[in-house]
Protein backbone atom coordinates (compact mmCIF):
# COMPACT_ATOMS: atom_id res chain seq x y z
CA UNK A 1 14.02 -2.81 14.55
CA UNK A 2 11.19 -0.95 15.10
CA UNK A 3 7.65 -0.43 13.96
CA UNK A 4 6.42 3.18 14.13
CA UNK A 5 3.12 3.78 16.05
CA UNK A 6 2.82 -0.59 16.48
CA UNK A 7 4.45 -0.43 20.13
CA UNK A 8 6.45 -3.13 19.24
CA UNK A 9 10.38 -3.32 19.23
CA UNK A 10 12.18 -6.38 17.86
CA UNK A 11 15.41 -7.27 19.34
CA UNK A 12 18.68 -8.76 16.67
CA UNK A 13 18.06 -11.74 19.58
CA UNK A 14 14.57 -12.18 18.64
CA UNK A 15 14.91 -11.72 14.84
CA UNK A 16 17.52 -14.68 15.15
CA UNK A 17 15.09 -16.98 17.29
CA UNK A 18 12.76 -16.71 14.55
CA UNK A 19 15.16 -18.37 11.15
CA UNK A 20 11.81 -20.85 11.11
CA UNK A 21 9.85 -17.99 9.46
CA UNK A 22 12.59 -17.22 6.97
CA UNK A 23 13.21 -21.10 6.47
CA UNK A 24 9.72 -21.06 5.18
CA UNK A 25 10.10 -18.31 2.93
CA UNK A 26 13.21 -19.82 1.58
CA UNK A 27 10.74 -22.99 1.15
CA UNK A 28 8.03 -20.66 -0.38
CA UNK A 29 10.69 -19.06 -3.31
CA UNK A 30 13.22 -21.80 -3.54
CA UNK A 31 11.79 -23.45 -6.81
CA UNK A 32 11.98 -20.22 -8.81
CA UNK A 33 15.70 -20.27 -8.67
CA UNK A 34 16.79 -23.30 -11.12
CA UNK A 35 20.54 -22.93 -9.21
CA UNK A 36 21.23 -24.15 -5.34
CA UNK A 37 23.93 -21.33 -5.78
CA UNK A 38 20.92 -18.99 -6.50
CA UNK A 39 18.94 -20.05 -3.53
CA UNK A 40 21.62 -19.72 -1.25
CA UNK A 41 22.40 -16.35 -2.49
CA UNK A 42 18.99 -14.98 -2.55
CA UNK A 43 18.60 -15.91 1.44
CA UNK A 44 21.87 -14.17 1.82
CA UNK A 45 20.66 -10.92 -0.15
CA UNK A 46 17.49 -11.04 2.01
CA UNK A 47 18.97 -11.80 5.30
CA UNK A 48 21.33 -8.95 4.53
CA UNK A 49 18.73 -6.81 4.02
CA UNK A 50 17.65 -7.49 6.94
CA UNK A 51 20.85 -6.95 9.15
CA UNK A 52 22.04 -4.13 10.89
CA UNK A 53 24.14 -2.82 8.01
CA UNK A 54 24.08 0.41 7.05
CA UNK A 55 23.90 0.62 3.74
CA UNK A 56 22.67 -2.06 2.15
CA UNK A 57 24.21 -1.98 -1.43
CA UNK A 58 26.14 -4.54 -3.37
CA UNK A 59 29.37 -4.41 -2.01
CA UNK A 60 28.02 -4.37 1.98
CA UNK A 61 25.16 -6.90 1.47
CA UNK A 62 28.24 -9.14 0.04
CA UNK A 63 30.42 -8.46 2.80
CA UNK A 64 27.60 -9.50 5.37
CA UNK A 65 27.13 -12.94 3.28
CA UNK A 66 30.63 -13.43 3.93
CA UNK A 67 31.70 -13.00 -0.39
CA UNK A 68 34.66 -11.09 -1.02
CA UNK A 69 33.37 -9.07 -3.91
CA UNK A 70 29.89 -7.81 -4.96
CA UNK A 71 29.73 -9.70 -7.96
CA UNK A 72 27.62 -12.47 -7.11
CA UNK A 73 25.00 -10.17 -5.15
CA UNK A 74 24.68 -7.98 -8.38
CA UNK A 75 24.24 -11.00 -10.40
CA UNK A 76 21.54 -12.06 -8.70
CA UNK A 77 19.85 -8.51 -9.83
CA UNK A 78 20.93 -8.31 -12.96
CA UNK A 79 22.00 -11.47 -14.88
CA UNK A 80 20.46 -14.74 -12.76
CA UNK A 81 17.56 -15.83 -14.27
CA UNK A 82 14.67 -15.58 -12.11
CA UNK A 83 11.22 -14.20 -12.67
CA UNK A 84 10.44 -11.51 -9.68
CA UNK A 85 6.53 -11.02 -10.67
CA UNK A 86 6.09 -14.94 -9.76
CA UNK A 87 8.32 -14.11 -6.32
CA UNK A 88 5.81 -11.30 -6.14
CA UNK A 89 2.73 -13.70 -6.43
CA UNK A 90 4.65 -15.67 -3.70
CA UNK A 91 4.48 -12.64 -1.63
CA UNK A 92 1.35 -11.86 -1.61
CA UNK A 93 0.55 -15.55 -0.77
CA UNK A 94 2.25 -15.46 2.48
CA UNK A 95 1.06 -12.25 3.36
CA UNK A 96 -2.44 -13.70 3.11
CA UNK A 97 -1.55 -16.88 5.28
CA UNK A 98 -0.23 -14.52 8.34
CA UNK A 99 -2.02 -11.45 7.78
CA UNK A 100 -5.62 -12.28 5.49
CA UNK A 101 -8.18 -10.31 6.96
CA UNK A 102 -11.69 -9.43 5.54
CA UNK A 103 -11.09 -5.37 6.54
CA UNK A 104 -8.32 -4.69 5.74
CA UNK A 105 -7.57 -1.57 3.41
CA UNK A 106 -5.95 -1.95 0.16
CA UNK A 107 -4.24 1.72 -0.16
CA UNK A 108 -2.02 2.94 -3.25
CA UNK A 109 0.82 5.86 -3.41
CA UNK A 110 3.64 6.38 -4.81
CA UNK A 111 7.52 6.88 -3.57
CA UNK A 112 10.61 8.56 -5.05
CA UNK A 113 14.06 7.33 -4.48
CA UNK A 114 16.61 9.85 -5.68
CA UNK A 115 19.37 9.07 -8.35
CA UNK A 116 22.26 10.55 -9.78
CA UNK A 117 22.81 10.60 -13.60
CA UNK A 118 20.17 9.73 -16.21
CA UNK A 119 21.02 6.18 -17.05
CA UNK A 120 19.10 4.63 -14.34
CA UNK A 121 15.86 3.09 -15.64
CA UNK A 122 12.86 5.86 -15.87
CA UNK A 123 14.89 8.38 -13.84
CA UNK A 124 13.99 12.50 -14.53
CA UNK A 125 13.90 15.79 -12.71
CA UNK A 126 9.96 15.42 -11.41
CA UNK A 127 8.31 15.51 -8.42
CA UNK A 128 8.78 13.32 -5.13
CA UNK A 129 6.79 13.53 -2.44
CA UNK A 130 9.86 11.56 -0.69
CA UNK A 131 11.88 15.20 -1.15
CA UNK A 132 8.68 17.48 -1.29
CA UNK A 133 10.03 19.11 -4.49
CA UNK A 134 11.23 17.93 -7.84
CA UNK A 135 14.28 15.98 -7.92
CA UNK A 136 16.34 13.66 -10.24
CA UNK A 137 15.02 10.29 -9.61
CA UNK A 138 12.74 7.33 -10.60
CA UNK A 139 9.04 7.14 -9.12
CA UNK A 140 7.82 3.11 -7.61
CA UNK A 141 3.54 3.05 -7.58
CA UNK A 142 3.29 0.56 -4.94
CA UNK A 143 0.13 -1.24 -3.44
CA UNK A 144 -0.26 -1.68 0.24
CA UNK A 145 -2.05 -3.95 2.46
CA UNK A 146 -3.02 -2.55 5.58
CA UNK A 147 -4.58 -5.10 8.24
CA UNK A 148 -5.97 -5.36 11.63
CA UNK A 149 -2.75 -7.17 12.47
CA UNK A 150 -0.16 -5.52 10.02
CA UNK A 151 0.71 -3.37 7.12
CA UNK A 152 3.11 -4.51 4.18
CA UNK A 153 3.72 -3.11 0.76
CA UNK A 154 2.55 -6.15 -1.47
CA UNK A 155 2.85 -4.90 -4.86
CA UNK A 156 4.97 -2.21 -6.94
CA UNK A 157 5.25 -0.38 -10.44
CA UNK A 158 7.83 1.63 -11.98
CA UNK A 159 6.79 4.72 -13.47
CA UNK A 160 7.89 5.13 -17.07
CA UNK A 161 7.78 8.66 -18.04
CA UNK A 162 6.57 9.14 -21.37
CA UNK A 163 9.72 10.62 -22.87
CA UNK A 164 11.61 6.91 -22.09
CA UNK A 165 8.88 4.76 -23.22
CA UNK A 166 9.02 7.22 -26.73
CA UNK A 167 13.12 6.78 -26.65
CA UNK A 168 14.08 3.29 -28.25
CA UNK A 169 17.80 3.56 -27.56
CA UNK A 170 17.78 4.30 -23.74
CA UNK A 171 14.68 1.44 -23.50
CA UNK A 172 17.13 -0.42 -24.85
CA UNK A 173 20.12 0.58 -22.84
CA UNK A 174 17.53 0.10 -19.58
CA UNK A 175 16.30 -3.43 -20.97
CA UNK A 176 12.90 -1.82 -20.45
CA UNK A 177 10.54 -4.96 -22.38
CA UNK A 178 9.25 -4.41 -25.85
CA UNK A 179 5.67 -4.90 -24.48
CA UNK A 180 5.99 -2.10 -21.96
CA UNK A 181 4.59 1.12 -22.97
CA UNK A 182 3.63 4.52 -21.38
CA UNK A 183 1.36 3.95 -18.87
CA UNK A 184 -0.16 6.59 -16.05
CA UNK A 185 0.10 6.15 -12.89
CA UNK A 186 -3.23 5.37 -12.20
CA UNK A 187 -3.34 3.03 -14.71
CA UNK A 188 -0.18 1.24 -13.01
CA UNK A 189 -2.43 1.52 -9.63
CA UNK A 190 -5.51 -0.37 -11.68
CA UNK A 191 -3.18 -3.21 -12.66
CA UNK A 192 -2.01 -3.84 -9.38
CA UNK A 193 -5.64 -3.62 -7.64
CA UNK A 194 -6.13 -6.07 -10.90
CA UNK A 195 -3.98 -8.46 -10.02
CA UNK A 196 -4.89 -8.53 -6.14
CA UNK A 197 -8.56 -8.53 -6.70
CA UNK A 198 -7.67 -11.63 -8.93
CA UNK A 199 -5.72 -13.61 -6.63
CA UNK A 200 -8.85 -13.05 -3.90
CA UNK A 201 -7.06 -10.80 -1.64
CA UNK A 202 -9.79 -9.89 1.21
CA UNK A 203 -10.16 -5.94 1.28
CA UNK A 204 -13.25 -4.07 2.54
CA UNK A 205 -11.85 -1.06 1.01
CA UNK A 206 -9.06 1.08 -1.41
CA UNK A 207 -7.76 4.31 -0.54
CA UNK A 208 -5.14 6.70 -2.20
CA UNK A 209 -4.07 10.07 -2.29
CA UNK A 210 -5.83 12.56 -5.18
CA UNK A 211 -3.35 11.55 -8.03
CA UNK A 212 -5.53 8.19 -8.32
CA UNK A 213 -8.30 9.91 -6.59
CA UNK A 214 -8.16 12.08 -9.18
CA UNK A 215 -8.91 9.45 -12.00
CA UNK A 216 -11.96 9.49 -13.02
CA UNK A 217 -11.97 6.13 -15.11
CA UNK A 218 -9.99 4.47 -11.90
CA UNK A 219 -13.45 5.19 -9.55
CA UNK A 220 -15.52 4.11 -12.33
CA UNK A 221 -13.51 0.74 -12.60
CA UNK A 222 -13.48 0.12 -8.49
CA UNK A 223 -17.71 0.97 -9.14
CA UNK A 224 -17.94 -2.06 -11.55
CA UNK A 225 -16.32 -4.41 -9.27
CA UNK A 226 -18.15 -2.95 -6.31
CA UNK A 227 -14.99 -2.41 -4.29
CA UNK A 228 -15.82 0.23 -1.77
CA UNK A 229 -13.33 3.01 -1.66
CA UNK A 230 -12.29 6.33 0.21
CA UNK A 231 -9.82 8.22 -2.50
CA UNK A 232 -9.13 11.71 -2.16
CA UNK A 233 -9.46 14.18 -4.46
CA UNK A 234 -8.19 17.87 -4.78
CA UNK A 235 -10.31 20.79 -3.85
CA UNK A 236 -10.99 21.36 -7.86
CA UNK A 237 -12.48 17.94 -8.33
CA UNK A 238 -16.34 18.32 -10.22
CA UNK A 239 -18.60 16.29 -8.78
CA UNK A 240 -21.79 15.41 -10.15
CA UNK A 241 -23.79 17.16 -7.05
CA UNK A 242 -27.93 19.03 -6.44
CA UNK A 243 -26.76 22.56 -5.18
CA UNK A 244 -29.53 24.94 -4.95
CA UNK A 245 -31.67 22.74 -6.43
CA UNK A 246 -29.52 22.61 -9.49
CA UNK A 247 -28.05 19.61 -10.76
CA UNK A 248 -24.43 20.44 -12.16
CA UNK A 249 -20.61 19.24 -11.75
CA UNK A 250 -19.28 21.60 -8.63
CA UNK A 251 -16.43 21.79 -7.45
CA UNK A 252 -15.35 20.04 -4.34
CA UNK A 253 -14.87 22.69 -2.22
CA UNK A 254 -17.98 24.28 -3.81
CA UNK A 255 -19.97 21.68 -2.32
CA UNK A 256 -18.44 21.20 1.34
CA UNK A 257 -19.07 24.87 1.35
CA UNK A 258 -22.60 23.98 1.89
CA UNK A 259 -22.08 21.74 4.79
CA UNK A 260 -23.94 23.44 7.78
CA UNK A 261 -22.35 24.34 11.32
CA UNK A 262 -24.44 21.65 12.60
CA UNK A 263 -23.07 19.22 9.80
CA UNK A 264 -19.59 18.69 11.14
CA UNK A 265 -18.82 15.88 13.22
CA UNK A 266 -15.06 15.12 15.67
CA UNK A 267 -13.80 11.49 14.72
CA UNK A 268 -10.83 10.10 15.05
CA UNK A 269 -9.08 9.12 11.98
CA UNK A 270 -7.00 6.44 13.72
CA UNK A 271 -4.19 6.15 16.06
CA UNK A 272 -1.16 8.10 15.30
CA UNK A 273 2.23 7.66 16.10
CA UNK A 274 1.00 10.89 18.80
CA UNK A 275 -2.34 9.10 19.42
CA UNK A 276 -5.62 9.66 18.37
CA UNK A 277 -5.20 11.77 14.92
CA UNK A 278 -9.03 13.77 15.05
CA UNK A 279 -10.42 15.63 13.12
CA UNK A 280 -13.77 17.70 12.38
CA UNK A 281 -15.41 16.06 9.84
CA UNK A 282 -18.59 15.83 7.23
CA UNK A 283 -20.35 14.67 4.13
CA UNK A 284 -22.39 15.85 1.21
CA UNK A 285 -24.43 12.77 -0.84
CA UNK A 286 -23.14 13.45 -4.31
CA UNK A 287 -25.81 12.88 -7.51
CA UNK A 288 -26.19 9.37 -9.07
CA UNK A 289 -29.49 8.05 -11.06
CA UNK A 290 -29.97 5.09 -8.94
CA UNK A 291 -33.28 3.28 -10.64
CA UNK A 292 -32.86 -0.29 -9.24
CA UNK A 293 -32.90 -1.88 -5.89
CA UNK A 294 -29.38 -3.05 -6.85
CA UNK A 295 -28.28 0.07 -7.59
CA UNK A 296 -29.51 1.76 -4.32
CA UNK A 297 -27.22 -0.51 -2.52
CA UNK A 298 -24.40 1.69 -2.89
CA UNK A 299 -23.84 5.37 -1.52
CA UNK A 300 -21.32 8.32 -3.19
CA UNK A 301 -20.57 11.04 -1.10
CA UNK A 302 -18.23 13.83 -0.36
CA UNK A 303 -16.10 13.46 2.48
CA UNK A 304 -14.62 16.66 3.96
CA UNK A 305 -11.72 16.73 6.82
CA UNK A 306 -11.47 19.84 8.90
CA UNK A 307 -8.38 20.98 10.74
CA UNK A 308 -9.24 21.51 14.44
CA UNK A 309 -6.95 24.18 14.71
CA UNK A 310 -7.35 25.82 11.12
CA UNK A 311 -10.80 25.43 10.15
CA UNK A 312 -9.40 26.70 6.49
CA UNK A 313 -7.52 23.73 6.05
CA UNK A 314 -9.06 20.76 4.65
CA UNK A 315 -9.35 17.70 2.68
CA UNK A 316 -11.87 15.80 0.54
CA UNK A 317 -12.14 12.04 -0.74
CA UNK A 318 -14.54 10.74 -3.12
CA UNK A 319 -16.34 7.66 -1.70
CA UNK A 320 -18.25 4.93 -2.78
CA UNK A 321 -19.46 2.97 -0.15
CA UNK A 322 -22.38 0.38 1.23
CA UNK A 323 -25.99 2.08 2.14
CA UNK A 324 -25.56 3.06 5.91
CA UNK A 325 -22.26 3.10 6.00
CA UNK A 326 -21.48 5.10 9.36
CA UNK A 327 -19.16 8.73 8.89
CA UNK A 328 -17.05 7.34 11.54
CA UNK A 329 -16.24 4.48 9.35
CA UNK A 330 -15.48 6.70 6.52
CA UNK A 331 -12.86 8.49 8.43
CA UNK A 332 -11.41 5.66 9.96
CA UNK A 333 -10.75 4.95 6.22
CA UNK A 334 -9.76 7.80 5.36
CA UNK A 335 -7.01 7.60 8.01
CA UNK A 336 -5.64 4.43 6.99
CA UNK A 337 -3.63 5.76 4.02
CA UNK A 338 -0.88 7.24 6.61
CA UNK A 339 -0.21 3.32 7.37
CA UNK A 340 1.17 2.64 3.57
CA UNK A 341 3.94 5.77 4.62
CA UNK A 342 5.00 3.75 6.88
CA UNK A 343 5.99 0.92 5.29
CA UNK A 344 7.82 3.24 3.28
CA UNK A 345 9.44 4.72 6.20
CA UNK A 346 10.04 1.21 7.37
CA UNK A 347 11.04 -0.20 4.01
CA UNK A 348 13.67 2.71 3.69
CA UNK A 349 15.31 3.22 6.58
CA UNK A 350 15.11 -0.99 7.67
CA UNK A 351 15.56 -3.42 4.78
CA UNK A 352 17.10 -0.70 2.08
CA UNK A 353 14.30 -0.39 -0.78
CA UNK A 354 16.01 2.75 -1.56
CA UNK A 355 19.60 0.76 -1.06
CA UNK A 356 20.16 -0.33 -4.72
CA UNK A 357 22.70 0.51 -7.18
CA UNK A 358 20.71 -1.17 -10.18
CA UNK A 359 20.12 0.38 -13.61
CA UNK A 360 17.89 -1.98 -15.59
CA UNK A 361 14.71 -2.39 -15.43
CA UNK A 362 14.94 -6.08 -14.49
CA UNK A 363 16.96 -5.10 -11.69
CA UNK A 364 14.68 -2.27 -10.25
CA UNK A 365 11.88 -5.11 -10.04
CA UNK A 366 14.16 -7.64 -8.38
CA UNK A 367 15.80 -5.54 -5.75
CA UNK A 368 12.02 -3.66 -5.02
CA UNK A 369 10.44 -7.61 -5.00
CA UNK A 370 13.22 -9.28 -2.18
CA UNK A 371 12.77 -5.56 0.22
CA UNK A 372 9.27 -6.19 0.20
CA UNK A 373 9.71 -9.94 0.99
CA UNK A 374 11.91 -8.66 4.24
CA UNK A 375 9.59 -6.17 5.19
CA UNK A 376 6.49 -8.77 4.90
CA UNK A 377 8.40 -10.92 7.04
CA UNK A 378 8.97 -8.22 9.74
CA UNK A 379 5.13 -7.65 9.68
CA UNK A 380 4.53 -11.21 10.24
CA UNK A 381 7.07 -11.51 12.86
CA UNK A 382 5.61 -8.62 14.87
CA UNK A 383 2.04 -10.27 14.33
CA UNK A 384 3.02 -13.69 15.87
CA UNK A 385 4.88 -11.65 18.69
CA UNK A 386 2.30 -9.29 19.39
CA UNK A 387 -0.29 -12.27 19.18
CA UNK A 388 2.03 -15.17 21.68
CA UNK A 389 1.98 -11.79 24.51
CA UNK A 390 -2.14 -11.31 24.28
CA UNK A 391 -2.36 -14.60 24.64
CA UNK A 392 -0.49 -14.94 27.47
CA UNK A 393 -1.79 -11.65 29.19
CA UNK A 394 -5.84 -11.84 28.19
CA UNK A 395 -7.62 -15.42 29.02
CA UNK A 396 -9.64 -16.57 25.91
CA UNK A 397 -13.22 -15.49 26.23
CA UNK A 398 -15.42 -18.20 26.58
CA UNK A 399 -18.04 -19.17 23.64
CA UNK A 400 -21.35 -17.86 23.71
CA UNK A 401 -24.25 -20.92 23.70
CA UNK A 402 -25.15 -21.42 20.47
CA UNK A 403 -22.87 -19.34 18.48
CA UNK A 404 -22.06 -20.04 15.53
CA UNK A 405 -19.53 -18.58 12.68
CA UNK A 406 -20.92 -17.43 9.43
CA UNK A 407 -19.32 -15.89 6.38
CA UNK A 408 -19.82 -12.27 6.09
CA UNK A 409 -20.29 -10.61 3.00
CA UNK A 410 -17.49 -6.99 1.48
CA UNK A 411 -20.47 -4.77 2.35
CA UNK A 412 -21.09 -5.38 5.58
CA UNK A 413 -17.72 -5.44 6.65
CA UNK A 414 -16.88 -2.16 4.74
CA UNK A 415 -20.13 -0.92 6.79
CA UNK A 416 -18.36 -1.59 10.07
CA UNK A 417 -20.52 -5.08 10.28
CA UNK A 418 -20.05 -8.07 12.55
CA UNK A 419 -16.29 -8.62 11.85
CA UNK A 420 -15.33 -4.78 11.45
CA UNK A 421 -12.73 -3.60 14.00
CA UNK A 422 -12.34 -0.21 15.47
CA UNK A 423 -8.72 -0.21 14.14
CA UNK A 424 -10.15 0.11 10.66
């Protein structure tokens, strides 16, 4: 098993020498199965999941618990009762015991997996950026959390389209929940953010790509709860900008067309799987009427990426960020929305989040819930290896005289302060 761009390879040898970690997860989710068959069976989905096999479906994940027949694995999904938002919450609880950091970037995207049919739960022909075209198949909104020492996914939505959240009988058919209703997926990106800015998760920033970039009411929300963000945006995006003097809503690429020669700047955006990923970039202060001292502690700019090799090719980002945040920061930012791909990657192709056979809404929730709980516990793993072989290559620094550890507040850490790391 194997970590794109970490430089880390886990062994089946190691994986086994490491049940501890799973036995506390076990401990961790236990109670929210009433039935000791349950429990059992749930350890045996996971540790399926995350076994060699191939295809991780009903019928093989059974066969690697040692069951003759699927039935009890697709029980488990679709008729045990269990409540997968509160094995969710338990997630995101041990991702912040192994992996809490103060600046580390919360990033949102979305992920198609392809189905056959139209009876599985929100499944159309729309786009998926998984295919690069429209398919048939059913959209996840997930929410990532990308640290210094590791990247999980830690939350997820199912898009509804609007045409099943309008149609009572296949709701029905899906057992989609009388409260749920049409919902964007920005908005589905907001809840999530909700519910991890709720539970305390440290993040210094929140990146996406321009469909929640794109939301206008989504920046306005992360404003209010001054949560610095990097979201991109398409080249169309008006922007409340001084061209020329004149105050007005240009476009994006209206304004980075007024970036001078001298304006442009080469940063890395982050190690890549090929090294350092650099690129030429810039920034334009966008308009706000800042009045108060309070209010002038916050920045909005455009942020422009340039191609190196095509200087016609580039990208913007909206950003909201600390006064005197650095440009290099920005892009480092920027970059760190490539990490939550790969925990798709990973999640795909090593614990099967596209592996499910499930129809039902219920089912979608469970399956997506228990991959992420295997892929957290990868990320962990790979932390504690990574951190046993510094520790026994670099000696511990010594303590400075009269240093002392203080708490350190979002903005200075989103401004690359005394606990920002060059990784971010």
């Amino acid at each position: 098993m194997e970590q794109q761009g970490s430089g880390q390879e886990l062994t089946q040898v190691e994986v086994a020498a490491w049940t501890a970690g799973w036995d506390e997860i076990q401990q961790r989710i236990g109670p929210r199965f009433a039935r000791s068959e349950q429990r059992q069976r749930v350890r045996g989905y996971v540790d399926g999941l995350l076994s060699p096999v191939e295809r991780k479906n009903g019928w093989q994940l059974a066969e690697q618990a040692g069951e003759p027949r699927p039935y009890g694995m697709q029980r488990l999904l679709a008729g045990a009762k269990w409540d997968a938002d509160a094995v969710r919450d338990d997630l995101r609880a041990y991702v912040l015991q192994h992996l809490s950091d103060p600046r580390a970037v919360l990033v949102i995207d979305e992920t198609g997996f392809l189905k056959q049919g139209t009876k599985s739960v929100g499944v159309k022909r729309q786009y998926s950026g998984t295919a690069g075209r429209i398919e048939n198949c059913q959209i996840g909104v997930f929410l990532a959390y990308a640290a210094p020492q590791g990247h999980v996914l830690l939350d997820r939505e199912l898009y509804l389209p609007r045409e099943w959240a309008d149609d009572a009988e296949r709701r029905q058919e899906a057992g989609v929940p009388d409260e749920v209703t049409f919902a964007t997926k920005p908005q589905l990106a907001r809840r999530m953010l909700e519910r991890a800015l709720a539970a305390g998760v440290p993040a210094a920033w929140v990146t996406g790509d321009s469909i929640y970039g794109g939301d206008r009411r989504l920046r306005v929300w992360l404003e209010q709860q001054e949560q610095p963000f990097v979201l991109a945006v398409t080249s169309a995006e008006p922007l409340f900008a001084i061209l020329a003097g004149h105050f007005g809503q240009p476009r994006a690429d209206l304004i980075a067309a007024h970036v001078p020669a001298k304006g442009w700047r080469r940063l890395s955006a982050g190690a890549g799987t090929k090294g350092p990923r650099s690129y030429d970039w810039a920034r334009v202060r966008l308009a706000r009427l800042q009045l108060t001292a309070e209010e002038r502690r916050w920045e909005h700019w455009l942020l422009v990426r340039r191609s190196r090799h095509d200087p016609t090719e580039l990208a913007y980002y909206v950003v909201f960020a600390p006064a005197g945040t650095s440009l290099r920061t920005l892009a480092r930012v920027a970059g760190q929305r490539w990490r939550i791909e790969q925990s798709f990657e990973l999640a795909k192709g090593e614990v099967g989040l596209d592996h499910y056979e499930v129809r039902r809404w219920d089912g979608w929730y469970r399956h997506m819930t228990l991959a992420m709980f295997a892929l957290a516990y990868l990320a962990v793993l790979r932390a504690h290896l990574q951190a046993q072989q510094q520790a026994q290559q670099v000696p511990a620094p010594a303590p400075r005289h009269g240093h002392t550890t203080g708490q350190t507040s979002k903005t200075q850490v989103a401004k690359g302060g005394p606990t920002s790391s060059r990784s971010i």
